[in-house]
Protein backbone atom coordinates (compact mmCIF):
# COMPACT_ATOMS: atom_id res chain seq x y z
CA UNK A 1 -12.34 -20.28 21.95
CA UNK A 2 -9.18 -22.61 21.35
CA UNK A 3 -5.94 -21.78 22.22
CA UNK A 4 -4.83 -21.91 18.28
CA UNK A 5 -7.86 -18.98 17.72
CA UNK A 6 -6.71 -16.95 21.13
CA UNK A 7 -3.07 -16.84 19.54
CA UNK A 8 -4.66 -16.11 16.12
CA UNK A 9 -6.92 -13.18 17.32
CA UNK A 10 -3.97 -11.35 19.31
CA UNK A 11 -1.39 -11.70 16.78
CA UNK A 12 -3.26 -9.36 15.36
CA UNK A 13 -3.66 -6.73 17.56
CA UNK A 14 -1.13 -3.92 16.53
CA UNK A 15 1.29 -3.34 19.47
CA UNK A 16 1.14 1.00 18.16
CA UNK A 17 -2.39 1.12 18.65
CA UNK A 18 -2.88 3.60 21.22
CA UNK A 19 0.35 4.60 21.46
CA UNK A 20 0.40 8.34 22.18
CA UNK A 21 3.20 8.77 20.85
CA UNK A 22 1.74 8.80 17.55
CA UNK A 23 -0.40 11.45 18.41
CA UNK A 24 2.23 13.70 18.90
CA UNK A 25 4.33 12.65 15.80
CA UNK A 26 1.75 13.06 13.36
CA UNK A 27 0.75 16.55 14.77
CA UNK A 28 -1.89 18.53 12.61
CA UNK A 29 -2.73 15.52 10.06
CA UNK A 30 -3.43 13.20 13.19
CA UNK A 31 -7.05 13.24 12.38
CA UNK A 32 -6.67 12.21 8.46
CA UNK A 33 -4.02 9.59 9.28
CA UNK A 34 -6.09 7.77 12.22
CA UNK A 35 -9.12 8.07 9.82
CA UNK A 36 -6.81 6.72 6.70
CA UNK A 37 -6.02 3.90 9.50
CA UNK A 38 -9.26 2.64 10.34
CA UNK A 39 -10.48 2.96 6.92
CA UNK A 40 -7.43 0.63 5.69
CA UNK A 41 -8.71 -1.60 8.78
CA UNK A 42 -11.91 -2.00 7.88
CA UNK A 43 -12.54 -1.19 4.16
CA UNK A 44 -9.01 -1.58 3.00
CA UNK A 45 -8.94 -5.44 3.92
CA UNK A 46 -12.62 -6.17 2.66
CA UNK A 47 -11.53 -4.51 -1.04
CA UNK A 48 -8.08 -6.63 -1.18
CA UNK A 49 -5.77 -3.79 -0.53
CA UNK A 50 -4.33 -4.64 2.77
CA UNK A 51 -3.92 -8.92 3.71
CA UNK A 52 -5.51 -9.47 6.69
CA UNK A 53 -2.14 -10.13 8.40
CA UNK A 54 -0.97 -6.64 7.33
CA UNK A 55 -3.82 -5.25 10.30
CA UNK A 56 -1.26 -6.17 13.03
CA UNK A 57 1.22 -3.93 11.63
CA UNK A 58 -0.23 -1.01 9.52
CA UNK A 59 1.05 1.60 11.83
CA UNK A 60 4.92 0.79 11.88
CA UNK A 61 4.98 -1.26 8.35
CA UNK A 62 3.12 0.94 6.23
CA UNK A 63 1.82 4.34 7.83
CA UNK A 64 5.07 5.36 10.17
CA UNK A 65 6.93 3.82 6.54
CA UNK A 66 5.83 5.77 4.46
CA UNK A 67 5.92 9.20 7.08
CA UNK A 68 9.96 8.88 6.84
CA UNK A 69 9.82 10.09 3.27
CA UNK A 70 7.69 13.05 4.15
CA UNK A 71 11.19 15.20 5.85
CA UNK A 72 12.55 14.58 2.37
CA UNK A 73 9.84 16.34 0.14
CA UNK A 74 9.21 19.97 -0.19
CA UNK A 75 6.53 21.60 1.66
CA UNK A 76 4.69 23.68 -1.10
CA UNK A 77 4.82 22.87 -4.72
CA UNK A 78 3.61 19.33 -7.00
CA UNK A 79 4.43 15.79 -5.38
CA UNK A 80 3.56 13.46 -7.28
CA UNK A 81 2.98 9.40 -5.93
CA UNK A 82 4.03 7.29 -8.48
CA UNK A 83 1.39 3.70 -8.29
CA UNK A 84 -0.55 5.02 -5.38
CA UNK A 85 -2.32 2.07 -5.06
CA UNK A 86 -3.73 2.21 -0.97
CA UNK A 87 -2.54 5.52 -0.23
CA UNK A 88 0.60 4.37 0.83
CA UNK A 89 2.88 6.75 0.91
CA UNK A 90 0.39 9.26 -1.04
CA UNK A 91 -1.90 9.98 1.21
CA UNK A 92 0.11 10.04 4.28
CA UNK A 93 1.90 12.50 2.58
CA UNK A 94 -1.25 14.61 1.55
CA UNK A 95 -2.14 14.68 5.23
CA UNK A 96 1.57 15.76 6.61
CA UNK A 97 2.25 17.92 3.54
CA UNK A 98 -1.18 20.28 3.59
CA UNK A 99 0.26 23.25 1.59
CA UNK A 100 1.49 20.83 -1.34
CA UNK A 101 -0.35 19.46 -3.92
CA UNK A 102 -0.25 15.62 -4.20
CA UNK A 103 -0.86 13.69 -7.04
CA UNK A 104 -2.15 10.42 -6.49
CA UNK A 105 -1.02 8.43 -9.79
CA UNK A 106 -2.37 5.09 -10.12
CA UNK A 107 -3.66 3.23 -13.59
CA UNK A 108 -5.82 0.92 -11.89
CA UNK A 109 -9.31 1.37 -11.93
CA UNK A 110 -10.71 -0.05 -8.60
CA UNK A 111 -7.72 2.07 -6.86
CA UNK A 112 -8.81 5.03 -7.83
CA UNK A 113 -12.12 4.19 -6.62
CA UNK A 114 -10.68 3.48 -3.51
CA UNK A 115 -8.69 6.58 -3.44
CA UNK A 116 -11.36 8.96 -4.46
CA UNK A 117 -13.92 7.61 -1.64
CA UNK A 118 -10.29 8.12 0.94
CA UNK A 119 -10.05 11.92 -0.23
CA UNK A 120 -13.34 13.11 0.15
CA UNK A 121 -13.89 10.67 3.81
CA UNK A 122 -10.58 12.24 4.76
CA UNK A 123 -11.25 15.92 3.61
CA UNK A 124 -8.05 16.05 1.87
CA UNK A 125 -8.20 18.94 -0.34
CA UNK A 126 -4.92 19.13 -1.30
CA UNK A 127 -4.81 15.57 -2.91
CA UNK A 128 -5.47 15.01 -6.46
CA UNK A 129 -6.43 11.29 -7.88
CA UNK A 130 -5.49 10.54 -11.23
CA UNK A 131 -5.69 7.69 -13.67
CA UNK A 132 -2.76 6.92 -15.54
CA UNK A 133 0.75 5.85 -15.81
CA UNK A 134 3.71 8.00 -15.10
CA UNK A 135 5.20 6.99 -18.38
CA UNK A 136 2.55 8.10 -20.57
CA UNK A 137 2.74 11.42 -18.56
CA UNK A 138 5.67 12.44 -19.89
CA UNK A 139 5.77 15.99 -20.97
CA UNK A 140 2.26 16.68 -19.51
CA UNK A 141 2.40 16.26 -15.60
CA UNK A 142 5.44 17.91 -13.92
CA UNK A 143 6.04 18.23 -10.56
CA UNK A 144 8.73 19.47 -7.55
CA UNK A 145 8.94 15.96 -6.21
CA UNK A 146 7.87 12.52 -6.90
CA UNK A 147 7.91 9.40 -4.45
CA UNK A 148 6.86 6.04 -4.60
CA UNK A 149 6.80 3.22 -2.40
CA UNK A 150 6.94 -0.75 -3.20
CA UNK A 151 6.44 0.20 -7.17
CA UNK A 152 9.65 -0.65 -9.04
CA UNK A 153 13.11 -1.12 -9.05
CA UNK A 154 14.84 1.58 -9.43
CA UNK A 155 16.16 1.27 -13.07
CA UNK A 156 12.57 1.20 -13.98
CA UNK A 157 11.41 3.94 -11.51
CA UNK A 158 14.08 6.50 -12.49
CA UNK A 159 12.38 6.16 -16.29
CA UNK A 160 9.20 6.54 -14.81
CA UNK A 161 9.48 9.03 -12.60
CA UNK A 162 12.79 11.79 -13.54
CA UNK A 163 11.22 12.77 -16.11
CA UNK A 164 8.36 14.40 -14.33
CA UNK A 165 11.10 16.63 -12.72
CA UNK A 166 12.22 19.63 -13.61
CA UNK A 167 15.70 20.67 -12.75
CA UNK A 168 15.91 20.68 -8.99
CA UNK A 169 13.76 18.28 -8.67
CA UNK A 170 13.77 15.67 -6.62
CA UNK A 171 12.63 11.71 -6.79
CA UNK A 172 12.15 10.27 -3.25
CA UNK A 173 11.51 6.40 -3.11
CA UNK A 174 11.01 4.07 -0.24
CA UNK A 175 13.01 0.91 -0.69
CA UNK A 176 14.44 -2.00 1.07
CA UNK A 177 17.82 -3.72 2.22
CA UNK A 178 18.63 -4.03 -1.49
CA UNK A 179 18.64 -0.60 -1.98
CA UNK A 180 22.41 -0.27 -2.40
CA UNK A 181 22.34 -2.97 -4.90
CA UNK A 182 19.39 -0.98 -6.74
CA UNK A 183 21.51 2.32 -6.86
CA UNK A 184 24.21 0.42 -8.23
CA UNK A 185 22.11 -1.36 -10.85
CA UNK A 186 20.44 1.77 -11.81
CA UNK A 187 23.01 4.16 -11.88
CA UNK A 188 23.73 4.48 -15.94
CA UNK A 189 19.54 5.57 -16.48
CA UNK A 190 20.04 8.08 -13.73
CA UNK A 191 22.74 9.36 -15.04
CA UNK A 192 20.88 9.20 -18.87
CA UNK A 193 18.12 11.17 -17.18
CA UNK A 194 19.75 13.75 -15.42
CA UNK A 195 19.51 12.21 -12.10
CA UNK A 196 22.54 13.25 -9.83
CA UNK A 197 23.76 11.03 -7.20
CA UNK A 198 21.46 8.59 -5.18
CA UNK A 199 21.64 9.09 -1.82
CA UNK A 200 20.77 5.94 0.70
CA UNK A 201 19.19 7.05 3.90
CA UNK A 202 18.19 5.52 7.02
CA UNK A 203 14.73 7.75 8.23
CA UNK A 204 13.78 7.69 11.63
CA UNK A 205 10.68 8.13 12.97
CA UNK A 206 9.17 7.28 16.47
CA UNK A 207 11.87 6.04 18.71
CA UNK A 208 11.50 1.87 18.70
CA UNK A 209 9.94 1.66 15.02
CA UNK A 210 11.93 0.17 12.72
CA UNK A 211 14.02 2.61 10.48
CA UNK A 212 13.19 3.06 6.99
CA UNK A 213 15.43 3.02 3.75
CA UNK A 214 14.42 6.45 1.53
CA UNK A 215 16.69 6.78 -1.56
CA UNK A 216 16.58 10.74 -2.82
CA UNK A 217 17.70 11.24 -6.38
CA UNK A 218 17.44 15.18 -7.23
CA UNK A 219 17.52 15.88 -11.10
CA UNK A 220 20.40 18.41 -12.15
CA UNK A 221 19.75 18.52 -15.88
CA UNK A 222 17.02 17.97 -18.21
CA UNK A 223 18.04 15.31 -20.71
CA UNK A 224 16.72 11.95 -22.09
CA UNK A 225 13.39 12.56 -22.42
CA UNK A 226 11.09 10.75 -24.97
């Protein structure tokens, strides 16, 4: 093996695997989320849903991202994932979240393949695929909470996804260092939709993982629906 392979083949070993840590963090829905791991690992990469370069990173990048939105959702009640698309945040959620039910909303067809097949491997009982687009939903679907992660920005997501709430309810996203900017920009179609102030928050996790960016939206009035 060269020296240029040897560099290749450890970049991507992930520097959380094995970390015990995680163990403990993810209590109860350890099982489903080490499961949901290897099955991104293996499965995940062959299908196109995770680059190859993402395998060096899933735990902090994408599964310990999207567990900092799960302290902002309710425990019982209807969250619904907005673009599912791997799982991510949807499924981590469905694993930490057990007495909720969690809608896994995606329109693509090969995604919900893949989602289905991660349910029933997982034993997820509380999750619920389904085809379709939040937008055509309107008036049908309603839920306690929605979250998304990586789908929109926020202008468009707060059309998408507000009015799926019912008063109280709340819209949790996971965004970036332009989140700020995103509140700002989006501000005027919250406020059209009922949406009450955007909050910006910096969500912790496991001490040394980078912190995440959750912006929580909660609807105070029902108005501006189609």
């Amino acid at each position: 093996m060269s020296s240029g392979e040897h560099s290749a083949e450890q970049s991507e070993i992930d520097p959380w695997q094995g970390d015990t840590r995680l163990v403990d963090f993810f209590g109860p829905a350890w099982p489903a989320i080490e499961g949901f791991h290897r099955l991104l690992t293996d499965e995940g990469v062959l299908r196109g849903l995770v680059g190859p370069r993402e395998v060096g990173r899933l735990w902090e990048r994408h599964l310990l991202n999207s567990a900092a939105v799960v302290p902002f959702l309710p425990e019982t009640g209807r969250i619904i994932d907005i673009g599912s698309g791997a799982g991510l945040p949807g499924i981590v959620v469905a694993a930490m979240r057990p007495d909720a039910e969690v809608v896994l909303l995606e329109p693509m067809e090969r995604r919900i393949d893949w989602l289905t097949e991660v349910v029933d491997e997982l034993g997820l009982a509380n999750a619920v695929v389904t085809r379709g687009r939040a937008e055509d939903l309107h008036g049908e679907l309603r839920a306690d909470a929605v979250t998304a992660r990586a789908v929109a920005p926020l202008d468009r997501l707060y059309r998408w996804a507000l009015p799926l709430l019912g008063k109280g309810g709340v819209l949790v996203a996971l965004k970036g260092a332009r989140a700020q900017e995103e509140v700002d920009a989006g501000a005027r179609w919250a406020k059209k939709l009922g949406g009450g102030p955007a909050e910006v928050i910096s969500a912790s996790t496991i001490a040394g993982a980078e912190q995440t960016t959750v912006v929580r939206v909660v609807r105070e009035a029902e108005r501006g629906v189609r």
